[in-house]
C-alpha atoms as a PDB file:
ATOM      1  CA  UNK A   1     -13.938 -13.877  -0.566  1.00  0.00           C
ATOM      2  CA  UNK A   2     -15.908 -10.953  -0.415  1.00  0.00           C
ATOM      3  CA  UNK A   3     -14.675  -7.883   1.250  1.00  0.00           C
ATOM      4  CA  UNK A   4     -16.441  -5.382   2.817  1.00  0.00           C
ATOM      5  CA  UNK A   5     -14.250  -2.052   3.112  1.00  0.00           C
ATOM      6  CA  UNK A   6     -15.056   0.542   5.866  1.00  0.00           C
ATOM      7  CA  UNK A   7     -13.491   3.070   3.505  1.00  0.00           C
ATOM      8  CA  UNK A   8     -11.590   3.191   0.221  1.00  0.00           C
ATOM      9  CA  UNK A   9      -9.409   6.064  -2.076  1.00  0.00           C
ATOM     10  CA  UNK A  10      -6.915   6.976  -4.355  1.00  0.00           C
ATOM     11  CA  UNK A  11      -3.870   9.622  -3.820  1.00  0.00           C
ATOM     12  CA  UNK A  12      -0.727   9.664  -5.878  1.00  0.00           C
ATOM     13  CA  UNK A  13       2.562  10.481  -5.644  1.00  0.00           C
ATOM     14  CA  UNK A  14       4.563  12.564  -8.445  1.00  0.00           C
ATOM     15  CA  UNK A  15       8.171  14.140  -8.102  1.00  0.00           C
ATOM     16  CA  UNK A  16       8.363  17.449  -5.944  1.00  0.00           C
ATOM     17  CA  UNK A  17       5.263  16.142  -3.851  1.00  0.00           C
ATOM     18  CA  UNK A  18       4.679  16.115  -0.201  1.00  0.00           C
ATOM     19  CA  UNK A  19       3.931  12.677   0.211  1.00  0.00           C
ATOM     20  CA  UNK A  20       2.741  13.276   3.679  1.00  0.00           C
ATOM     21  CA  UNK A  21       0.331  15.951   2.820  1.00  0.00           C
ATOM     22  CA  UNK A  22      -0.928  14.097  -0.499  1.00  0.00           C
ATOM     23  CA  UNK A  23      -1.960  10.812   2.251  1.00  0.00           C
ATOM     24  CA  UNK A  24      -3.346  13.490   4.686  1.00  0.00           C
ATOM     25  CA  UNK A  25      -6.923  12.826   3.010  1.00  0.00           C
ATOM     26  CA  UNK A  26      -6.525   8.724   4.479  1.00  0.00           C
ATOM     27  CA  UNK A  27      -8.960   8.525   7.435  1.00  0.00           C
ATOM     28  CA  UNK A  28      -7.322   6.281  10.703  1.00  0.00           C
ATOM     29  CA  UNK A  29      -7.823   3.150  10.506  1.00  0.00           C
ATOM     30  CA  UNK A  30      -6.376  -0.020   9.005  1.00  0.00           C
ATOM     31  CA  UNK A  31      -5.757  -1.294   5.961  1.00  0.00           C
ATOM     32  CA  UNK A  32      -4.270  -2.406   2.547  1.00  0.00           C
ATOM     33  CA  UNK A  33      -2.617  -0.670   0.182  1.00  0.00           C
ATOM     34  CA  UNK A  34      -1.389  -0.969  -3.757  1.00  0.00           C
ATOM     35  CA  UNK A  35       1.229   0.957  -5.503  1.00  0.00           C
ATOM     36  CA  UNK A  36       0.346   1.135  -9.345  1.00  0.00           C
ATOM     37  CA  UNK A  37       1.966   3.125 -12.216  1.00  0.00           C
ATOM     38  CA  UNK A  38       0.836   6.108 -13.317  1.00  0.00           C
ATOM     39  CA  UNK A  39      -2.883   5.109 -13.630  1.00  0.00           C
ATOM     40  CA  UNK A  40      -5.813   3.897 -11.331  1.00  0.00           C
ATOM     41  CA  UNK A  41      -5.582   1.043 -14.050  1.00  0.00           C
ATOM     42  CA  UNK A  42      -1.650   0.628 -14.023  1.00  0.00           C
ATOM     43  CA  UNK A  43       0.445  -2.074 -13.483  1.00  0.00           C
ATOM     44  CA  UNK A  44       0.585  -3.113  -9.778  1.00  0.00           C
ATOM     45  CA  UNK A  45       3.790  -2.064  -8.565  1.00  0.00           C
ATOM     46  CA  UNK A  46       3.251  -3.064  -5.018  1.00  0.00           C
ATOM     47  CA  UNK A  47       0.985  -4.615  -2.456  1.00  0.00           C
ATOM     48  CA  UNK A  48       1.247  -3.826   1.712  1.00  0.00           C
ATOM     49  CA  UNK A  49      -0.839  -3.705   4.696  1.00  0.00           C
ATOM     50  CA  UNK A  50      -0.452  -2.002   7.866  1.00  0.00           C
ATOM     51  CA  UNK A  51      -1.590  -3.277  11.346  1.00  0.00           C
ATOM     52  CA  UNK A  52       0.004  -5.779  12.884  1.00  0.00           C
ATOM     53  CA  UNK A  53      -2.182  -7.465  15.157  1.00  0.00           C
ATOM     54  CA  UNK A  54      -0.378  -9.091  18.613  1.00  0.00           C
ATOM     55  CA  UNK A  55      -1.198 -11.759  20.219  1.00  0.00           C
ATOM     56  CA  UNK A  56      -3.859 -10.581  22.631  1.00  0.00           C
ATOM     57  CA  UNK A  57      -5.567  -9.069  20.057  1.00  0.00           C
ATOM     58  CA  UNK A  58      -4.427  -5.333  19.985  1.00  0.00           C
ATOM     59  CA  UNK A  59      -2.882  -3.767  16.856  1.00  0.00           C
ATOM     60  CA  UNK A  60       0.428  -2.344  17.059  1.00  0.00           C
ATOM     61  CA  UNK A  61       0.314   2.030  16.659  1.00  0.00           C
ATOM     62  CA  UNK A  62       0.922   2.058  13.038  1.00  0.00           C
ATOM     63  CA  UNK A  63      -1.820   2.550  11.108  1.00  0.00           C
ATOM     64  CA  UNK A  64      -2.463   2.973   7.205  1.00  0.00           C
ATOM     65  CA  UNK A  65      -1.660   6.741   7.023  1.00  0.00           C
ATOM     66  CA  UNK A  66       1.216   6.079   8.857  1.00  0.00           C
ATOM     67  CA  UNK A  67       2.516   3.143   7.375  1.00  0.00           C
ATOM     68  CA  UNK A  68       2.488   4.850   4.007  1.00  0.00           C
ATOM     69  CA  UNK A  69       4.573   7.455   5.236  1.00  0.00           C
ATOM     70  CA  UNK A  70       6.824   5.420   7.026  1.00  0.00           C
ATOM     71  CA  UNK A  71       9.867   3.564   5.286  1.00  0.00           C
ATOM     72  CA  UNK A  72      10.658   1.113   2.143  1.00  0.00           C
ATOM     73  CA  UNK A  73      13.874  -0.860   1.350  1.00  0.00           C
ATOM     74  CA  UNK A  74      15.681   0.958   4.216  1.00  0.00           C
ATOM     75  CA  UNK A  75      14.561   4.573   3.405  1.00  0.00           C
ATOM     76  CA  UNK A  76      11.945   7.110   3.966  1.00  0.00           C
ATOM     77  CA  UNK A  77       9.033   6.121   1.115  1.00  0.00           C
ATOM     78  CA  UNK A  78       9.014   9.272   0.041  1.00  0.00           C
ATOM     79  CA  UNK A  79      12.912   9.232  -0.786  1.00  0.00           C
ATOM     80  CA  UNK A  80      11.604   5.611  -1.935  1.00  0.00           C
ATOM     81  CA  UNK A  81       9.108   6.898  -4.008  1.00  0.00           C
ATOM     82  CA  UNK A  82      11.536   9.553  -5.774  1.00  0.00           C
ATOM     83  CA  UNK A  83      14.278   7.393  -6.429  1.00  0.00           C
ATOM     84  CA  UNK A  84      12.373   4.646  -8.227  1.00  0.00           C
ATOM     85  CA  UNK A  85      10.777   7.731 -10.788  1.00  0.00           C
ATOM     86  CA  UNK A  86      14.347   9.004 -11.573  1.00  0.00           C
ATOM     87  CA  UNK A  87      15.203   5.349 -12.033  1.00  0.00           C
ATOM     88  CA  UNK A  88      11.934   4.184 -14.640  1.00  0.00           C
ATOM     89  CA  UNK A  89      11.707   6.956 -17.053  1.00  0.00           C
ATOM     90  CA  UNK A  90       8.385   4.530 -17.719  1.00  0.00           C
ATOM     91  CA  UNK A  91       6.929   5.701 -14.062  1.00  0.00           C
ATOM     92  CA  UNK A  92       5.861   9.092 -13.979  1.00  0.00           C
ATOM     93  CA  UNK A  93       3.676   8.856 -11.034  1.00  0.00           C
ATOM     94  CA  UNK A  94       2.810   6.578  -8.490  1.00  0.00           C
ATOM     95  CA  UNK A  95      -0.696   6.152  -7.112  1.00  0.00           C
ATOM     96  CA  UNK A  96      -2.066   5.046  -4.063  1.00  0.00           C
ATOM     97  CA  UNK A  97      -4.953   2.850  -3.737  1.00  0.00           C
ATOM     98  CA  UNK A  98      -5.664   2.756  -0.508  1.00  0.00           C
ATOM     99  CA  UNK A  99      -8.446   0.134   1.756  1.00  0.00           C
ATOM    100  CA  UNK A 100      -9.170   0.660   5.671  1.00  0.00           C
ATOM    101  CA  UNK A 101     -10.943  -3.021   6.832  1.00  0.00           C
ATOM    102  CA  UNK A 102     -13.260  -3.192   9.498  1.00  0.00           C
ATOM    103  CA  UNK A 103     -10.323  -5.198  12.001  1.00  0.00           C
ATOM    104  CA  UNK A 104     -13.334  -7.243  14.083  1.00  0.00           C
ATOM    105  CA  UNK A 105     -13.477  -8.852  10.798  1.00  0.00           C
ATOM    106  CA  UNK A 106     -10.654  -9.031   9.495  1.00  0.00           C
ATOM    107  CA  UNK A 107      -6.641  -9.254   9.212  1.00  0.00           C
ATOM    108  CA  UNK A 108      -4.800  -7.182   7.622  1.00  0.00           C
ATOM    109  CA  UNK A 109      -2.413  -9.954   6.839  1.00  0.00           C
ATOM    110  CA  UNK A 110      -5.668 -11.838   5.652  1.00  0.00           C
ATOM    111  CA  UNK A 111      -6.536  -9.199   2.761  1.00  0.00           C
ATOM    112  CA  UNK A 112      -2.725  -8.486   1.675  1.00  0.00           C
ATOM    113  CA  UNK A 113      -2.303 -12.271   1.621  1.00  0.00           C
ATOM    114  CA  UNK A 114      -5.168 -12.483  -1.067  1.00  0.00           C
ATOM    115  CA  UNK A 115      -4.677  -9.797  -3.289  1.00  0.00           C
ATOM    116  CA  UNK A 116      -1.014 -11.144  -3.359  1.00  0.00           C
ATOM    117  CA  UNK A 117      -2.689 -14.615  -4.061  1.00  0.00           C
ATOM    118  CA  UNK A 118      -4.557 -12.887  -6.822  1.00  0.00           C
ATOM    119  CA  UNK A 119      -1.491 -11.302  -8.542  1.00  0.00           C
ATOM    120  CA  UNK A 120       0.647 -14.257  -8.533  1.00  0.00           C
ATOM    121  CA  UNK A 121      -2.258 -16.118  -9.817  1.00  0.00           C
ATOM    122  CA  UNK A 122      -2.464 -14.040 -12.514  1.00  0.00           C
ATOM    123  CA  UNK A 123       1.892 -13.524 -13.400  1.00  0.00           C
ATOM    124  CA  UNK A 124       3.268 -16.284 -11.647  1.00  0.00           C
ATOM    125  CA  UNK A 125       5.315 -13.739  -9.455  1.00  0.00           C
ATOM    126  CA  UNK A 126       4.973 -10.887  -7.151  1.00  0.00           C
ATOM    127  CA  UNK A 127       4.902  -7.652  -8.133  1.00  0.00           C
ATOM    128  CA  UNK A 128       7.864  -5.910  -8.679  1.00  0.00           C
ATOM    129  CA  UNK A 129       8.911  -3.951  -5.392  1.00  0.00           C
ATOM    130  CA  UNK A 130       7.630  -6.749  -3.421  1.00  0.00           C
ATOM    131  CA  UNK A 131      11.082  -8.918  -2.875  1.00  0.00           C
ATOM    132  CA  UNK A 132       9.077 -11.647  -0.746  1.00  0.00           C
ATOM    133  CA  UNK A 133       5.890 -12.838   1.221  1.00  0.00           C
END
């Protein structure tokens, strides 16, 4: 499937950031989003969406920007981020690729669903701070 993004970036995350004011540069909107290690290229550490869509068709208030600022495993992501660099000597920053759909076509759900689909096609698991789908 071809996607057609209504906007796309990178930020990054590296101890004694702000990760609030390093996502500030994420326009509204939502999207998809992939944690990988240390490099644009880097192994995929993560893969999320934000927007949940309800059943009449409106998305619930979080969007992208948001969502990336919001929690992980129980704690703030930025406390998230932090402890997961002081635990992988290997990670020493994290960077945000970042994808705001256009929602008349598509689901968030939809998009994170592939790009999961495409990891686990390619390493027969997810990747490794994603415990399920």
């Amino acid at each position: 499937m071809d996607i057609e993004y209504k906007d796309k970036g990178y930020c990054s995350f590296k101890l004694g950031d702000n990760l609030k004011k390093n996502t500030d540069c994420i326009p509204d909107g939502y999207g998809v989003y992939i944690f990988r290690k240390n490099t644009k290229g880097g192994d995929i550490l993560y893969i999320g969406k934000s927007g949940t869509i309800l059943q009449c068709g409106v998305f619930k208030a979080q969007n992208l920007r948001n969502r990336l600022n919001n929690k992980q495993a129980g704690i703030r992501r930025q406390d998230f981020f932090t402890q997961m660099i002081n635990k992988d000597i290997e990670i020493k920053q994290i960077i945000i690729e970042w994808y705001i759909i256009d929602e008349q076509k598509y689901l968030p759900g939809l998009i994170e669903a592939l790009l999961l689909q495409d990891y686990f096609t390619h390493h027969s698991c997810l990747p490794i701070w994603n415990n399920e789908f």
